[in-house]
C-alpha atoms as a PDB file:
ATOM      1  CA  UNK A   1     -15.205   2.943  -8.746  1.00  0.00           C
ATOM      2  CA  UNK A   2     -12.156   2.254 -11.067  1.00  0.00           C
ATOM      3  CA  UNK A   3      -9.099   0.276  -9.029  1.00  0.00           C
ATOM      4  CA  UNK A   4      -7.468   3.963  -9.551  1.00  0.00           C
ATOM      5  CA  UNK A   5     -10.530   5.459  -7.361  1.00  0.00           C
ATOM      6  CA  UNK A   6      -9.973   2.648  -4.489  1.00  0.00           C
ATOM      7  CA  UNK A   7      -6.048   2.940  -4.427  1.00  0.00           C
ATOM      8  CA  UNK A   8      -6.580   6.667  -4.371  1.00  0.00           C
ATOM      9  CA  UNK A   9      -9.178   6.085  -1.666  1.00  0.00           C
ATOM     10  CA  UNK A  10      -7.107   3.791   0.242  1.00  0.00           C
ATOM     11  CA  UNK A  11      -4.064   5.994   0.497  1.00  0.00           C
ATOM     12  CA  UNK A  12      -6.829   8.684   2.209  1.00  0.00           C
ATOM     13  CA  UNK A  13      -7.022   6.249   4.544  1.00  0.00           C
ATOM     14  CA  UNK A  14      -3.455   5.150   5.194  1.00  0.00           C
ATOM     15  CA  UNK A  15      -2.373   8.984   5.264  1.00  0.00           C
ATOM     16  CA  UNK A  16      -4.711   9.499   8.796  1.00  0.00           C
ATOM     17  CA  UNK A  17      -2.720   7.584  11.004  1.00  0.00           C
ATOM     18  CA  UNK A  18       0.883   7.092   8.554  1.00  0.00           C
ATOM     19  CA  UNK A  19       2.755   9.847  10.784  1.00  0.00           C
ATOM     20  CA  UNK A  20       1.423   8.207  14.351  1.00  0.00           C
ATOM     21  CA  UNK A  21       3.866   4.962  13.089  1.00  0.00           C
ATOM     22  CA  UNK A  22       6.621   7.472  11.567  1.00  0.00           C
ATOM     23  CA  UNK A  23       6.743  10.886  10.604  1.00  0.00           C
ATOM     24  CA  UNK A  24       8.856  10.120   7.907  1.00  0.00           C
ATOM     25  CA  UNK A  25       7.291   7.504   6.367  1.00  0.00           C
ATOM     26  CA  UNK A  26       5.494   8.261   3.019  1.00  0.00           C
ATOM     27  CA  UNK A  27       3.184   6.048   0.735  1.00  0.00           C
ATOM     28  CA  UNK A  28       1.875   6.699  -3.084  1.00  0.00           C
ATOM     29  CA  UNK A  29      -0.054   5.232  -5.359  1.00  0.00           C
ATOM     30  CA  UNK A  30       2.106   3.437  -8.110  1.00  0.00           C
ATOM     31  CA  UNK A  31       0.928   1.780 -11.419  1.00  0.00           C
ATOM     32  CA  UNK A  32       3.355  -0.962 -12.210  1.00  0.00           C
ATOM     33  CA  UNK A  33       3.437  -3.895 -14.705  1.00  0.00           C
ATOM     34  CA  UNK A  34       2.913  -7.419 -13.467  1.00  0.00           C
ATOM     35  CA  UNK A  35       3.917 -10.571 -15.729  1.00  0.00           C
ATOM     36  CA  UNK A  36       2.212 -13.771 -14.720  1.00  0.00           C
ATOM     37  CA  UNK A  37       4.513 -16.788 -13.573  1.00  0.00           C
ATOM     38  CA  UNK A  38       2.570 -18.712 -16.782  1.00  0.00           C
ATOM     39  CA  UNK A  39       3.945 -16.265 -19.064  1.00  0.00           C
ATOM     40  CA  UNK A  40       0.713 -15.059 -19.741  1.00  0.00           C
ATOM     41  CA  UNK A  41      -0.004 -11.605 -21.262  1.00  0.00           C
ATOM     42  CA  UNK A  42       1.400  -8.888 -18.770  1.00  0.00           C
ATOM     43  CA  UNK A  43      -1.079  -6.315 -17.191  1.00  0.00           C
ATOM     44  CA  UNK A  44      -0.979  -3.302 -15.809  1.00  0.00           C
ATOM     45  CA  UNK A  45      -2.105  -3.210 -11.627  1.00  0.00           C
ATOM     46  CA  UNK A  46      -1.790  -0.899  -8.508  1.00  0.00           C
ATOM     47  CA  UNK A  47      -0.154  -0.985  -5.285  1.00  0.00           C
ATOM     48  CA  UNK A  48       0.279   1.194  -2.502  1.00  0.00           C
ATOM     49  CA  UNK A  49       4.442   1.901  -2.265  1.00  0.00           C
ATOM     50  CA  UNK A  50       5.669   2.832   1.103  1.00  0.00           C
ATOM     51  CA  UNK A  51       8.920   4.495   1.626  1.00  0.00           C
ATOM     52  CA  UNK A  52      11.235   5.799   3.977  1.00  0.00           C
ATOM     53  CA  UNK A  53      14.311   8.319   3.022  1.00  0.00           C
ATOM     54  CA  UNK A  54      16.332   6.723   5.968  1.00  0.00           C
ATOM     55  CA  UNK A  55      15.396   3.128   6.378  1.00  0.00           C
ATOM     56  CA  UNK A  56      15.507   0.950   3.588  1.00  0.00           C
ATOM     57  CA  UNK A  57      13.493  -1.784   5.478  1.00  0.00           C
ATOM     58  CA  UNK A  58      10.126   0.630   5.722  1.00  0.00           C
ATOM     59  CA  UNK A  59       9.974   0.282   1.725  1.00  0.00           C
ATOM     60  CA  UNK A  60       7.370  -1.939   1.031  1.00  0.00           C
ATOM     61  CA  UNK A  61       4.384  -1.810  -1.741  1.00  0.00           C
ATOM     62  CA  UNK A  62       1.205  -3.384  -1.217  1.00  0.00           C
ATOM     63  CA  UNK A  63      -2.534  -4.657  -2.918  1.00  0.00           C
ATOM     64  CA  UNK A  64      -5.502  -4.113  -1.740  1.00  0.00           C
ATOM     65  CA  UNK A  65      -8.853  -5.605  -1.567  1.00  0.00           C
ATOM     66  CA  UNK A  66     -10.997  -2.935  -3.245  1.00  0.00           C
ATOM     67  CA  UNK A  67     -14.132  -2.795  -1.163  1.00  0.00           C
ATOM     68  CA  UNK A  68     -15.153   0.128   1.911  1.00  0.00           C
ATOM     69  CA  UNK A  69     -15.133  -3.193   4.246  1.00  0.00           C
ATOM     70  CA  UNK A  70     -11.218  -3.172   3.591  1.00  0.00           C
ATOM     71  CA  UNK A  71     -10.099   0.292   3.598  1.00  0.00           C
ATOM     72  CA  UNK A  72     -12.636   0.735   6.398  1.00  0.00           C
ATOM     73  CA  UNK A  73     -11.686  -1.877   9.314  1.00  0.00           C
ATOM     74  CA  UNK A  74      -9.062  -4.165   7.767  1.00  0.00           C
ATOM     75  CA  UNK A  75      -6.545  -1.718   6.361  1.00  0.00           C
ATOM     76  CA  UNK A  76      -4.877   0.185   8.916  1.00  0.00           C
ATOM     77  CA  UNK A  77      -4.274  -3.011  10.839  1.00  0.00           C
ATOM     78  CA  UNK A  78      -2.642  -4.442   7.983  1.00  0.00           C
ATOM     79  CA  UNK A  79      -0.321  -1.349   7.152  1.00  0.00           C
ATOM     80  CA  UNK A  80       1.115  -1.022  11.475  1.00  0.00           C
ATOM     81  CA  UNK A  81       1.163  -4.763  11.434  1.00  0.00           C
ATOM     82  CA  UNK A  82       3.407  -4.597   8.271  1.00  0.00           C
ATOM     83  CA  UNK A  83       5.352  -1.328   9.898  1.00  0.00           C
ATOM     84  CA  UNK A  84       6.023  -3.696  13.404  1.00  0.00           C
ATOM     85  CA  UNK A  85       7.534  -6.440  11.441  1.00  0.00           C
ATOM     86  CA  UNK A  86       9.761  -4.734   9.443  1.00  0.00           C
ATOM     87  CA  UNK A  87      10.963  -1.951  12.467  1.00  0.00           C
ATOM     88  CA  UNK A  88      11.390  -5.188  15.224  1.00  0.00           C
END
């Protein structure tokens, strides 16, 4: 799968249980640029952006570790785990 395929895949995932921590509470798949601390050659990467139209501390973006394992049994712990620190 391309890292498109898994980000795309992941945000399946993510968008089962999203409105269970907030109803509000999107998340998209973003492209952005990343520019190594070295000053190496800048690339191009995913992330999965989270965002809230009230509550500036439920915007958050986010890698992932493209395998089935991840998205599968790691990821959703990861996301309410992220949601409970920033809402507490």
């Amino acid at each position: 799968m391309t890292p498109t395929d898994w980000y795309e895949l992941a945000k399946q995932r993510v968008d089962t249980f999203l409105a269970q921590l907030d109803p509000e509470l999107e998340v998209t798949v973003e492209q952005i640029g990343i520019k190594p601390y070295d000053d190496g050659t800048e690339y191009e990467s995913y992330v999965l952006l989270f965002s809230h139209p009230t509550n500036d501390m439920l915007h958050w973006s986010m890698e992932i570790n493209p395998s089935l394992d991840f998205i599968d049994h790691e990821l959703e712990t990861t996301v309410r785990n992220i949601y409970a620190q920033r809402t507490h």
